[in-house]
Protein backbone atom coordinates (compact mmCIF):
# COMPACT_ATOMS: atom_id res chain seq x y z
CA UNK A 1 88.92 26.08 -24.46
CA UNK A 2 92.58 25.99 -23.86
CA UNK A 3 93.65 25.09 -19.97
CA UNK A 4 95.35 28.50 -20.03
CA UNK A 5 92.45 30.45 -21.48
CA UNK A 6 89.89 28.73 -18.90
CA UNK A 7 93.14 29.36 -16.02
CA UNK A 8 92.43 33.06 -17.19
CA UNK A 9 89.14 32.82 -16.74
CA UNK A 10 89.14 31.65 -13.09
CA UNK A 11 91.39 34.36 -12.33
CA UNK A 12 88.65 37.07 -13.56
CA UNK A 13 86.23 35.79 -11.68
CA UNK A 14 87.70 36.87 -8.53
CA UNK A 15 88.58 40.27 -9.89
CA UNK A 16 85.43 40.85 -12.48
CA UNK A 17 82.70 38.36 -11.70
CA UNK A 18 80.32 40.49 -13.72
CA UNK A 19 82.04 40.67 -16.42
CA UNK A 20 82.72 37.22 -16.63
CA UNK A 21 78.55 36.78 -15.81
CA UNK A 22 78.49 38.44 -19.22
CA UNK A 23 80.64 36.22 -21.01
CA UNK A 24 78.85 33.23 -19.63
CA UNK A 25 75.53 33.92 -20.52
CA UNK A 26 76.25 33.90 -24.53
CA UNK A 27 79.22 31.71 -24.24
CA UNK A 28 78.70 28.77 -27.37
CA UNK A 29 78.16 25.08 -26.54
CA UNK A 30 81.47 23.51 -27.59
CA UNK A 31 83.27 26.79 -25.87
CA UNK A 32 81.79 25.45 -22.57
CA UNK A 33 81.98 22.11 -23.16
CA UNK A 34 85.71 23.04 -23.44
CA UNK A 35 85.60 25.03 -20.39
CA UNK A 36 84.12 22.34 -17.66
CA UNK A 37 86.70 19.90 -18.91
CA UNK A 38 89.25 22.01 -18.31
CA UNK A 39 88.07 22.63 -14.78
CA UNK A 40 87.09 18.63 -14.44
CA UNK A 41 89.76 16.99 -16.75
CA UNK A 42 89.84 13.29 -17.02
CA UNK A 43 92.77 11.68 -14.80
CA UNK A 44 95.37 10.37 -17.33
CA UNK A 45 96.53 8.11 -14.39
CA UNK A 46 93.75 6.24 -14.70
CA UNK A 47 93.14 5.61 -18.51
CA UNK A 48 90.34 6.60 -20.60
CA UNK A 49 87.95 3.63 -19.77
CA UNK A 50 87.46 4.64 -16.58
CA UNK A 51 86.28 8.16 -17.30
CA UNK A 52 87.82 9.51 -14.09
CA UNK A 53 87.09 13.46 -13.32
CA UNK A 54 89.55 15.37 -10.64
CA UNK A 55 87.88 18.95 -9.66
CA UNK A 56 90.75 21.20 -7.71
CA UNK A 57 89.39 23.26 -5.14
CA UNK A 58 90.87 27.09 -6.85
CA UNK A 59 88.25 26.34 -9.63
CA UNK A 60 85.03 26.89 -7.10
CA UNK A 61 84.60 30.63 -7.43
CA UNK A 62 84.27 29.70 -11.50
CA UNK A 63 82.40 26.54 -10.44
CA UNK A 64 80.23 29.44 -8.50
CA UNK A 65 79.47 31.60 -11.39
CA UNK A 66 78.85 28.66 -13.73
CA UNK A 67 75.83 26.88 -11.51
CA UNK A 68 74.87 31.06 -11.09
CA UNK A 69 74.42 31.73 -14.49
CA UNK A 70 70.94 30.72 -16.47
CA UNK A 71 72.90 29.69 -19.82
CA UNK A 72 75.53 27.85 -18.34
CA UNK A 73 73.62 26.20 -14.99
CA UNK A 74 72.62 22.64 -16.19
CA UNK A 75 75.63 21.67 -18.36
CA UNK A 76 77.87 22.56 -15.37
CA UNK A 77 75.62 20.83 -12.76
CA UNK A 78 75.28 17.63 -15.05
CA UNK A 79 78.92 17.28 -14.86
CA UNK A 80 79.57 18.10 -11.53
CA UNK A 81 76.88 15.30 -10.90
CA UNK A 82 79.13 13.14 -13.29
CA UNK A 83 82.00 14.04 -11.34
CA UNK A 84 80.51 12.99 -8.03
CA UNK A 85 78.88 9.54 -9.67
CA UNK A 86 82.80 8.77 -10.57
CA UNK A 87 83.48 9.03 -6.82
CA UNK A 88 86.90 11.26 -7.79
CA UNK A 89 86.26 13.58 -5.30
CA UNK A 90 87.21 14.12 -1.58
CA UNK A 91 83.95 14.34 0.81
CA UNK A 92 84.98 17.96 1.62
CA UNK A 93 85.08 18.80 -2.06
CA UNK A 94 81.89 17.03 -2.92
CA UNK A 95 80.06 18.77 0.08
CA UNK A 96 81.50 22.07 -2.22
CA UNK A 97 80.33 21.22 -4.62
CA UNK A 98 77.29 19.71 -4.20
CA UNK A 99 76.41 23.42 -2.00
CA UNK A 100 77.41 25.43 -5.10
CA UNK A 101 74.72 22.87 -7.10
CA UNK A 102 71.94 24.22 -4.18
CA UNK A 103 72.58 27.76 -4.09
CA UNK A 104 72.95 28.15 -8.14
CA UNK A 105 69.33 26.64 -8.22
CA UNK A 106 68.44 28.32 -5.12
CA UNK A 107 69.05 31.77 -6.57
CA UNK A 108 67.28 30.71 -9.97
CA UNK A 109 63.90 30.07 -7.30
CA UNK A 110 64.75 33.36 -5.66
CA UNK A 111 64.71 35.64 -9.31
CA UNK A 112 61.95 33.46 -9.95
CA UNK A 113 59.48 34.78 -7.32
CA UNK A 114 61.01 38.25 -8.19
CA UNK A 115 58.84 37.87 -11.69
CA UNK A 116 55.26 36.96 -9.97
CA UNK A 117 54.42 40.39 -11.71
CA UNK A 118 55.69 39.81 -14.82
CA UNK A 119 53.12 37.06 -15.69
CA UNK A 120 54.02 35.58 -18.88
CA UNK A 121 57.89 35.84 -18.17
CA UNK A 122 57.04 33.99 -14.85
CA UNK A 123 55.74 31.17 -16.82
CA UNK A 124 58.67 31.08 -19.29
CA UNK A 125 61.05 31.19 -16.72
CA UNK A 126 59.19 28.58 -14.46
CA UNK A 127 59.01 25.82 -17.53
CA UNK A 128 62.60 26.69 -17.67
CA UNK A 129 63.36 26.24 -13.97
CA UNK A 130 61.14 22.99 -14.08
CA UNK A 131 62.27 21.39 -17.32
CA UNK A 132 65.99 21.59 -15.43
CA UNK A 133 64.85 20.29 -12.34
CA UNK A 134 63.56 17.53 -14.29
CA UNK A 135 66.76 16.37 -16.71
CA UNK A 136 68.63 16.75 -13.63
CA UNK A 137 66.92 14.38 -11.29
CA UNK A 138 66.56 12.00 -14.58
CA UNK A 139 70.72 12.15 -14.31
CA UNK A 140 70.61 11.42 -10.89
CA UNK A 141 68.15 9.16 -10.95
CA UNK A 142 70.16 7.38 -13.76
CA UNK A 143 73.23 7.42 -11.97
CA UNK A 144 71.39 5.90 -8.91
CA UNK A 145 70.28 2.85 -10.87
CA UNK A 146 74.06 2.56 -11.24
CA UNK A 147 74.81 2.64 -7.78
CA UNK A 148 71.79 0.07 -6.47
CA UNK A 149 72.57 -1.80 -8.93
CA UNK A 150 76.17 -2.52 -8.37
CA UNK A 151 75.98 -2.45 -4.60
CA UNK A 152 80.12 -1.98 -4.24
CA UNK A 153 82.13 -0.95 -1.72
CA UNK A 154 83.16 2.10 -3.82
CA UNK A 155 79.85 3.00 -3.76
CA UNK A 156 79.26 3.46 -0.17
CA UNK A 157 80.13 7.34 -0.72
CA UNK A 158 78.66 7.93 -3.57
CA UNK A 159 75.36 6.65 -3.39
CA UNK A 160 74.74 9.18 -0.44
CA UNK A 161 76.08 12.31 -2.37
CA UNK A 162 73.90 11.71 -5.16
CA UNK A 163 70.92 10.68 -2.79
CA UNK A 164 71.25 14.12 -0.99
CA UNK A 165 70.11 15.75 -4.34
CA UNK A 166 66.99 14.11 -4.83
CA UNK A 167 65.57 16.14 -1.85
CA UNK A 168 66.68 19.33 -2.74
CA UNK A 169 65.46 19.29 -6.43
CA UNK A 170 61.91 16.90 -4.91
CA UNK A 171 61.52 20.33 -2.89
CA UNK A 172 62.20 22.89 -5.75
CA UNK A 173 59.83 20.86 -7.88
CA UNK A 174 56.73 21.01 -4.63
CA UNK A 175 57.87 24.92 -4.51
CA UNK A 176 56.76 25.50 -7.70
CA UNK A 177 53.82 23.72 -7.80
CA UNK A 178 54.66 20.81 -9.78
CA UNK A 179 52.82 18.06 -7.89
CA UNK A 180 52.25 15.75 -10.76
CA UNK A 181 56.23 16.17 -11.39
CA UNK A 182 57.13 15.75 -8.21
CA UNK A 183 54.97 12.45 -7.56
CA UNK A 184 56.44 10.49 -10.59
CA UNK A 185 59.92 11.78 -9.66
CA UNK A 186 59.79 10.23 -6.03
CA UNK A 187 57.38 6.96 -7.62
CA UNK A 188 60.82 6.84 -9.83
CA UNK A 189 62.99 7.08 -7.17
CA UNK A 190 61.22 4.05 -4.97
CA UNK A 191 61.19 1.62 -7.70
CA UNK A 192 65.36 1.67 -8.18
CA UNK A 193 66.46 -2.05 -7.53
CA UNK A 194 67.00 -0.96 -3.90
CA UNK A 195 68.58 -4.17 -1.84
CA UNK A 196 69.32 -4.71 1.83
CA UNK A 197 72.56 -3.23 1.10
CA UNK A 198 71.42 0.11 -0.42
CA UNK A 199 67.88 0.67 1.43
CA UNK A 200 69.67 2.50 4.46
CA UNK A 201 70.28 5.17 2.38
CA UNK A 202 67.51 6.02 1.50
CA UNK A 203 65.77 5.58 4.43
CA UNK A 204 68.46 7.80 5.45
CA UNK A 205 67.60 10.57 3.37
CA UNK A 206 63.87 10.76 3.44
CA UNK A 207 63.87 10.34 7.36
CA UNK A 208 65.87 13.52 7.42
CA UNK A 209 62.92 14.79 4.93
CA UNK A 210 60.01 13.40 6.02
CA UNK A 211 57.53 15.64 4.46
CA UNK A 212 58.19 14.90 0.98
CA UNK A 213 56.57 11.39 1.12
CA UNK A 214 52.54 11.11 1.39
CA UNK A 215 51.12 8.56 3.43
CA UNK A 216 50.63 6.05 0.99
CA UNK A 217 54.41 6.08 -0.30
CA UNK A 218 55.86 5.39 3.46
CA UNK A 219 53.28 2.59 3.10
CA UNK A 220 54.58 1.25 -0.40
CA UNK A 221 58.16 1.71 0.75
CA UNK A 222 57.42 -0.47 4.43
CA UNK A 223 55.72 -3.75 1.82
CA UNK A 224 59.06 -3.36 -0.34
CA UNK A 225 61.60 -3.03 2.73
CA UNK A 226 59.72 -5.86 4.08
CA UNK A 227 59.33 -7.95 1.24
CA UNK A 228 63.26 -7.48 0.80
CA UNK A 229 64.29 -8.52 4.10
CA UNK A 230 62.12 -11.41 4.42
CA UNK A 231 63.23 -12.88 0.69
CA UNK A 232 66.92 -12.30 0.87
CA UNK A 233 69.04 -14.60 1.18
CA UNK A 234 70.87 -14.68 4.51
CA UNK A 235 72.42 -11.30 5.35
CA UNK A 236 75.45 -10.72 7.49
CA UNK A 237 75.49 -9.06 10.25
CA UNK A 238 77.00 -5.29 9.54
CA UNK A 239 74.16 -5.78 6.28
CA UNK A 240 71.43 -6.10 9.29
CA UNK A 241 72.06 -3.46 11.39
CA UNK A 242 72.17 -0.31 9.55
CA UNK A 243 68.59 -1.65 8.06
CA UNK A 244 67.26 -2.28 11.52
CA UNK A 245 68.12 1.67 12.77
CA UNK A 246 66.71 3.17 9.59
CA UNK A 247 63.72 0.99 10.52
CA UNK A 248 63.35 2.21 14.21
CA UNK A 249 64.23 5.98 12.87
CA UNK A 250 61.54 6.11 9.81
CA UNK A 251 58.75 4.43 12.37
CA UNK A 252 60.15 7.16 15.15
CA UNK A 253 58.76 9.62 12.19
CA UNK A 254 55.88 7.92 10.99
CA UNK A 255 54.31 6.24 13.66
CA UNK A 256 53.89 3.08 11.51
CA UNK A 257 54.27 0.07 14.02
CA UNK A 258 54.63 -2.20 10.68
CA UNK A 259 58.50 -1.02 10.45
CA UNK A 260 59.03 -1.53 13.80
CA UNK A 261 58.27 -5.48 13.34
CA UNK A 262 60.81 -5.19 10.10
CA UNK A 263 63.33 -4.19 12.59
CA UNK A 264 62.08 -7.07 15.15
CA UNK A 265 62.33 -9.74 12.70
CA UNK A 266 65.87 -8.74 11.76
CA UNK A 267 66.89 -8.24 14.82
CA UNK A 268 65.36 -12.17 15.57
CA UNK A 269 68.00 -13.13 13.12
CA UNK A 270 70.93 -12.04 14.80
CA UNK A 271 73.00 -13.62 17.35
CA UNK A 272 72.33 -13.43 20.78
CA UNK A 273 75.63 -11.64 21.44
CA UNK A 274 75.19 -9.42 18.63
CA UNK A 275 71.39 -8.84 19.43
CA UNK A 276 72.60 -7.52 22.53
CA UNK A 277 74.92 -4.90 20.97
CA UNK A 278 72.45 -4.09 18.38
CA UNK A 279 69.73 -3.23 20.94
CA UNK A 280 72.18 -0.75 23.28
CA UNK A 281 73.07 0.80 20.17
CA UNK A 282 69.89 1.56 18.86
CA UNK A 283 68.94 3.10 21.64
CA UNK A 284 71.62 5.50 21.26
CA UNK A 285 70.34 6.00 18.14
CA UNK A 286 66.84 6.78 19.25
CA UNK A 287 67.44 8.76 22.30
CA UNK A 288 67.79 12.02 20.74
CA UNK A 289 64.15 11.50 19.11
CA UNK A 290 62.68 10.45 22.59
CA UNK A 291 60.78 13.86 23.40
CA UNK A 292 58.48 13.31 20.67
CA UNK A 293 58.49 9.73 19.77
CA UNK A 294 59.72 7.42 22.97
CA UNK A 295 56.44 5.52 22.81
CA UNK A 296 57.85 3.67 19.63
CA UNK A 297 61.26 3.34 21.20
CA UNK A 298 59.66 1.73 24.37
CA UNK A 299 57.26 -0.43 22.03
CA UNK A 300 60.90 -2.14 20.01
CA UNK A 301 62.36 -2.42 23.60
CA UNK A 302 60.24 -4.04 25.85
């Protein structure tokens, strides 16, 4: 598809979103393929090697309609995904965009529960829904491995973008009953070459969703954090710290003790000037949580 012809395209779906629904929904493979990289063309700046992507903001009521529509949905949320992993766009735009990701596979869910009556379209549909869940997280998960594995500063924002996915899609997958699915997906997810580096973010993440991870997986992630930080090499200082608050946070959550000595025997490591700083700063950190977890914070501080 021509630049103009996908230009006309945007402009109709401000003025005739149906009819451009319509259009979507039996629109042919290389058509759309033409289509999303008109909307996310590579950046001639920076040469074809790089495989840069620039999204401009006028093309998120099309970006809307694309993630909206069943036909269309994964292709465009792959590359959006692929557009994020290249770290191309602003953190405003990728907050966009990553939304419009969430509410096009929100409102697949909703029609979904709309056919509980319909019992063998319900099934259709939810193998559907599932098998898309399930190429997407692989793409994120791929793109991940990426990320951990070349723990770069240009990474620092991307890594969290494509972490905030794995949530979202974790839950759609528990939603529709897909525990087996969802249990290899977050087993997947644990064993990526995380590093001292990298490890925050996650930690980050799954604090702030606490319920996805069973018992035994907080346990399997505390050996592996610990392992890590007692077999690396010696870390700097600004490598320390963000592991020792995700420590104090994810025991704050769990009530595991065990990631509270992590955060000890980093926090042994540092110097006594900058043990000082770290300790008034994670209590900072904590003091928000102290209603329903201060024992733990009083247990690190004493």
């Amino acid at each position: 598809m021509e630049q103009g012809s996908a230009r006309s395209l945007l402009r109709a779906s401000a003025t005739d979103a149906d009819a451009v629904r319509q259009y979507l929904q039996s629109i042919e493979a290389d058509e759309l393929n033409g289509l999303l990289d008109s909307i996310a063309p590579r950046d001639a700046k920076c040469g074809k090697k790089k495989s840069e992507f620039l999204v401009q903001d006028d093309w998120l009521p099309l970006v809307h309609l694309l993630v909206q529509c069943e036909a269309t949905r994964l292709r465009a949320a792959s590359r959006i995904i692929q557009v994020l992993r290249r770290g191309s766009p602003s953190e405003l735009e990728s907050m966009q965009l990553l939304t419009e990701i969430n509410l096009g596979y929100s409102s697949a869910l909703d029609e979904l529960q709309e056919l509980k009556k319909k019992k063998l379209q319900h099934l259709v549909k939810r193998k559907k829904l599932l098998d898309e869940i399930h190429v997407v997280l692989e793409i994120v998960f791929s793109f991940l491995e990426e990320a951990v594995t070349n723990a770069k500063p240009s990474n620092g924002k991307v890594l969290p973008q494509l972490l905030g996915l794995v949530p979202y899609f974790l839950g759609m997958s528990g939603e529709l009953r897909d525990e087996i699915g969802t249990s290899e997906s977050l087993a997947k997810l644990l064993e990526l070459p995380w590093s001292c580096q990298t490890v925050p973010s996650l930690l980050d993440v799954l604090v702030e969703d606490s319920a996805l991870m069973s018992k035994g997986s907080w346990q399997q992630l505390q050996e592996n954090v610990g392992r890590m930080v007692t077999t690396s090499p010696e870390m700097a200082s600004e490598t320390m710290n963000p592991v020792i608050r995700e420590c104090v946070l994810v025991a704050n959550v769990t009530g595991d003790h065990k990631w509270i000595g992590i955060a000890r025997y980093l926090l042994r490591q540092l110097p006594a000037h900058l043990r000082q700083e770290a300790e008034f700063n994670l209590q900072m950190v904590c003091v928000f949580r102290e209603r329903s977890s201060g024992v733990l914070t009083s247990v690190f501080f004493v």
